[in-house]
N, C-alpha and C. Protein backbone atom coordinates (compact mmCIF):
# COMPACT_ATOMS: atom_id res chain seq x y z
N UNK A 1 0.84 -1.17 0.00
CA UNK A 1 0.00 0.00 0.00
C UNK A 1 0.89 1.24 0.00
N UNK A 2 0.60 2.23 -0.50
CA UNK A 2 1.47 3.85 -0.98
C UNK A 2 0.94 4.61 0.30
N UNK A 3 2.22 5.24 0.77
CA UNK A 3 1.29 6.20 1.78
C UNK A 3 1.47 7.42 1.10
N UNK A 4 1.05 8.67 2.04
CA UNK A 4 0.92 9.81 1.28
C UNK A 4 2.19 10.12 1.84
N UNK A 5 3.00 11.50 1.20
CA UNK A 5 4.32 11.75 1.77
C UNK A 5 4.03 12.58 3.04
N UNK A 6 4.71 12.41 3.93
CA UNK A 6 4.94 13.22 5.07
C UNK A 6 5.64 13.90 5.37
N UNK A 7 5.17 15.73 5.99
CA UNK A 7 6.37 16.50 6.15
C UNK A 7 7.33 15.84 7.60
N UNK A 8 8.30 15.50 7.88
CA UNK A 8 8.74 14.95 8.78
C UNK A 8 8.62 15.92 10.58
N UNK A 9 8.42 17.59 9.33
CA UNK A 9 9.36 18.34 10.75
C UNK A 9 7.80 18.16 11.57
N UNK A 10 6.54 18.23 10.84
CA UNK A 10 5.35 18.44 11.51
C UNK A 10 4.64 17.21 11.75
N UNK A 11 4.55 15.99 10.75
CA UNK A 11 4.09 14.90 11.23
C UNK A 11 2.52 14.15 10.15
N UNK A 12 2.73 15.76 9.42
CA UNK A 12 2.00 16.03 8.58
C UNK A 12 1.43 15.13 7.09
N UNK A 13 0.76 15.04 6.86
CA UNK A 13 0.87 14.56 5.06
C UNK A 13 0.69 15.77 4.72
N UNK A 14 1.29 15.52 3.17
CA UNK A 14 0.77 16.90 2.09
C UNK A 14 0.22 16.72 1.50
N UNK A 15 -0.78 15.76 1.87
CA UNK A 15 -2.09 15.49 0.78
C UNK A 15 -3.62 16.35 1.54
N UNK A 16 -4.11 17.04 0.85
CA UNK A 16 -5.24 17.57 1.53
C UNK A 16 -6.47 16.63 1.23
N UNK A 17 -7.79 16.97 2.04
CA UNK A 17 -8.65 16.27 2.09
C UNK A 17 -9.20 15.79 0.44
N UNK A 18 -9.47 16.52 -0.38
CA UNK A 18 -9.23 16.60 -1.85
C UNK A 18 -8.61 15.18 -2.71
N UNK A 19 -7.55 15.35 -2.12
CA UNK A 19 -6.81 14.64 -2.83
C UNK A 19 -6.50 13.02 -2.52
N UNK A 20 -7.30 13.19 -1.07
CA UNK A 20 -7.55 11.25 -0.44
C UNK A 20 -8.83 10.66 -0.85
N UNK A 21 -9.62 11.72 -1.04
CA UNK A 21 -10.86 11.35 -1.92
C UNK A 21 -12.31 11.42 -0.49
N UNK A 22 -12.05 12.19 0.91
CA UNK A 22 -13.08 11.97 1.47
C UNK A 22 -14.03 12.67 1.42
N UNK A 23 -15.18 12.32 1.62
CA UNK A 23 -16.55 12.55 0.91
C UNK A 23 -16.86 13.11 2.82
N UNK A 24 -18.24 14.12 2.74
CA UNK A 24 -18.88 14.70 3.71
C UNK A 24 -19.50 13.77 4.39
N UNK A 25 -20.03 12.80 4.05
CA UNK A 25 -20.21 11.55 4.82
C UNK A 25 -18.81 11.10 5.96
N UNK A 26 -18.02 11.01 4.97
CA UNK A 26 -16.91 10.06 5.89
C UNK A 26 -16.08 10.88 7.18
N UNK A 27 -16.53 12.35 6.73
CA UNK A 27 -15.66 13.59 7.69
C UNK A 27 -17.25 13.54 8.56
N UNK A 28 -18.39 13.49 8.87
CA UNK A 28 -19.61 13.80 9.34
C UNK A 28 -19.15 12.24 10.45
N UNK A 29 -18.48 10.91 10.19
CA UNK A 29 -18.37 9.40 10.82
C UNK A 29 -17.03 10.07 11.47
N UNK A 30 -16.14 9.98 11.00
CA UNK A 30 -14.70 10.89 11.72
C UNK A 30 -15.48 11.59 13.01
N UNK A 31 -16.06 12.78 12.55
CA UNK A 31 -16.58 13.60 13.59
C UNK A 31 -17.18 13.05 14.61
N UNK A 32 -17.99 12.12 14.14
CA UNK A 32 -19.38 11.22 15.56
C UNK A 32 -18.01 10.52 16.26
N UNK A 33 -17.56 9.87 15.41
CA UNK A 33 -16.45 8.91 16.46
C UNK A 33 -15.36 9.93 17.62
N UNK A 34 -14.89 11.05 16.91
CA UNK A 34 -14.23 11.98 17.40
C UNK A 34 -14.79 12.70 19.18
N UNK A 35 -15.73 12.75 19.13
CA UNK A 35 -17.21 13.19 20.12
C UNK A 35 -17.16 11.93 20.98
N UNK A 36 -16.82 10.78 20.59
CA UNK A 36 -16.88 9.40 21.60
C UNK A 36 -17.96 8.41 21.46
N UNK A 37 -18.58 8.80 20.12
CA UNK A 37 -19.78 7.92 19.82
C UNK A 37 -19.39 6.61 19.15
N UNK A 38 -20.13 5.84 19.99
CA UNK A 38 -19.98 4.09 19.53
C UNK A 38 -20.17 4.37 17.97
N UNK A 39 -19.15 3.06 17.57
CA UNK A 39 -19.47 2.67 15.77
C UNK A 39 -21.21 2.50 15.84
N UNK A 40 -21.98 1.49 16.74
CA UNK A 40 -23.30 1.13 16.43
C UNK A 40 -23.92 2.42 16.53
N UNK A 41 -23.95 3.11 17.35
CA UNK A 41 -24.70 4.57 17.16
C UNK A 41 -24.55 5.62 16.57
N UNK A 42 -23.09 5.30 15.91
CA UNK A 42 -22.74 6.18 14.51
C UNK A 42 -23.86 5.99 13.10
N UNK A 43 -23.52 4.56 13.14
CA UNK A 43 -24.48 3.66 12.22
C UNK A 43 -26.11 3.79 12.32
N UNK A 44 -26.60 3.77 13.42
CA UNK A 44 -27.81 4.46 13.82
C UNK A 44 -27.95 5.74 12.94
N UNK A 45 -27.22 6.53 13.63
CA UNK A 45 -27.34 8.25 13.23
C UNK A 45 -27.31 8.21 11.75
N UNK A 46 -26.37 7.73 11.31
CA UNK A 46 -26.25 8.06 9.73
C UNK A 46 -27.25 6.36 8.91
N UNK A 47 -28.19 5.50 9.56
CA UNK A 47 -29.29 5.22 8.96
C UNK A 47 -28.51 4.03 8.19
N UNK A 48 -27.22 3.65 8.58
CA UNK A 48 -26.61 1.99 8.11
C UNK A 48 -26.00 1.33 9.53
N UNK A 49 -25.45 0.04 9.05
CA UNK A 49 -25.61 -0.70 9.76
C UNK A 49 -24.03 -0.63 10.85
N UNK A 50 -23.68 -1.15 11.94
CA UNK A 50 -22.18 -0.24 12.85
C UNK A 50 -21.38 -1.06 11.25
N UNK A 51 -21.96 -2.46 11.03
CA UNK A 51 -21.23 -3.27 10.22
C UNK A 51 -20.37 -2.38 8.93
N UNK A 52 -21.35 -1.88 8.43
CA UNK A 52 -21.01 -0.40 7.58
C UNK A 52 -20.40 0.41 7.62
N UNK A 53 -20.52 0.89 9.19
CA UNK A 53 -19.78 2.14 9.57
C UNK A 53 -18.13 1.52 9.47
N UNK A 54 -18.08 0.17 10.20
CA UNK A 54 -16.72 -0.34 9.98
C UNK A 54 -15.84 -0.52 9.07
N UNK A 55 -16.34 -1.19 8.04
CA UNK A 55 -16.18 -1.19 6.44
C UNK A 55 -15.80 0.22 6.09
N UNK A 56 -16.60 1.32 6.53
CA UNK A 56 -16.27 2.77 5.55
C UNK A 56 -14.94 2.96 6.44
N UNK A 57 -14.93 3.21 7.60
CA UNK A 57 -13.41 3.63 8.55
C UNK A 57 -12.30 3.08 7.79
N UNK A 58 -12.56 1.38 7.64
CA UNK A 58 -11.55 0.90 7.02
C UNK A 58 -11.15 1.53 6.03
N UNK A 59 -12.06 1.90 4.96
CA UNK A 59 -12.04 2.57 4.09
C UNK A 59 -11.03 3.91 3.30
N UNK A 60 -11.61 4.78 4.60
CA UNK A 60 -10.85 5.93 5.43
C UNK A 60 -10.00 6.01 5.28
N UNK A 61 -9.41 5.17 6.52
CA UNK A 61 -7.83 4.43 7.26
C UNK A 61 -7.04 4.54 5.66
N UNK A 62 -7.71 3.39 4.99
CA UNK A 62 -6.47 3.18 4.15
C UNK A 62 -6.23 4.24 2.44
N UNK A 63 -7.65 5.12 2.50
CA UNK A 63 -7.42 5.94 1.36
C UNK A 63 -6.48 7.15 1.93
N UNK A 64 -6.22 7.70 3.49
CA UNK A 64 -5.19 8.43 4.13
C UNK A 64 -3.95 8.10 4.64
N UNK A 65 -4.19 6.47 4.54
CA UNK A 65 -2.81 6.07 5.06
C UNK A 65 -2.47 5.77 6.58
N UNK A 66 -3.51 5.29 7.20
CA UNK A 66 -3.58 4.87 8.92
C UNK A 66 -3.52 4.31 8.85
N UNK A 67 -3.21 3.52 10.05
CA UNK A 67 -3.94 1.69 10.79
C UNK A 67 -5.26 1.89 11.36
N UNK A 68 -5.43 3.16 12.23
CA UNK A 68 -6.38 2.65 13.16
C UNK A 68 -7.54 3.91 12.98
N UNK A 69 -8.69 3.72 13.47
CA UNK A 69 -9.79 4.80 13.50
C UNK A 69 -8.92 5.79 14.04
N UNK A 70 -8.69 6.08 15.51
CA UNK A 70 -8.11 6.67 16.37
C UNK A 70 -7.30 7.93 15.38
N UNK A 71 -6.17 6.96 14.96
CA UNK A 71 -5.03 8.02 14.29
C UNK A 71 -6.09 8.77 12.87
N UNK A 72 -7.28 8.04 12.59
CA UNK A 72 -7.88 8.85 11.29
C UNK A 72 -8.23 9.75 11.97
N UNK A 73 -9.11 9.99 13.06
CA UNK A 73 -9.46 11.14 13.76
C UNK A 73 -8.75 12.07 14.16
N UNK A 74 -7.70 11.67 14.47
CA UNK A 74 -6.01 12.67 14.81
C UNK A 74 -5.92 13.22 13.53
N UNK A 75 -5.94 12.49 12.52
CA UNK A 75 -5.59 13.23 11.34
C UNK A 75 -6.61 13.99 10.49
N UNK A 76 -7.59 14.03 10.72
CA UNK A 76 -8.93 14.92 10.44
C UNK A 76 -9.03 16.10 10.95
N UNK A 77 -8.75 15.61 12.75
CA UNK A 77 -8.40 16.88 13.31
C UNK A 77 -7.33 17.86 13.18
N UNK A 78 -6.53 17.65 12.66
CA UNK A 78 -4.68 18.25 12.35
C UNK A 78 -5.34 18.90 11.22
N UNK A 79 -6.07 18.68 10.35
CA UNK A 79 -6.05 19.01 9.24
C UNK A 79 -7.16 20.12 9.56
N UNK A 80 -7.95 20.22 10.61
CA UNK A 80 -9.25 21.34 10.85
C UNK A 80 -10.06 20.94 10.06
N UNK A 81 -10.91 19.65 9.69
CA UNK A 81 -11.86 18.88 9.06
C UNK A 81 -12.90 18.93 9.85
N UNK A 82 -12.90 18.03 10.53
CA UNK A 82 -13.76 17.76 11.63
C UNK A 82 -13.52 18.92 12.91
């Protein structure tokens, strides 16, 4: 898998939201999770299943270049997204 490049001194990618491909949906799931909301009541809120919600994170994770939900939310937030 390609990651995006990183500025080293900040920790940063130089890929903006644009250019990983995330959609207002996936920054709206970032955000609920960010707040401390369970995957199943994410899935609730946005009207699919947590099963779904999991699948899209994964999703996420790997169109920005993470392992984990956690660090996608770190990196949503760095970026002033969410």
């Amino acid at each position: 898998m390609a990651y995006p490049e990183v500025d080293s001194r900040r920790g940063d990618s130089l890929l903006g939201m644009g250019e990983v491909g995330l959609t207002d949906e996936d920054l709206v799931l970032l955000a609920e999770l960010a707040k401390g909301v369970t995957v199943d009541r994410v899935g609730r809120r946005l009207d699919i299943s947590g099963r779904t919600v999991r699948r899209r994170l994964r999703g996420i994770c790997d169109r920005i270049g993470v392992a984990t939900a956690i660090e996608a939310v770190a990196w949503a937030a760095r970026r002033r997204l969410i």
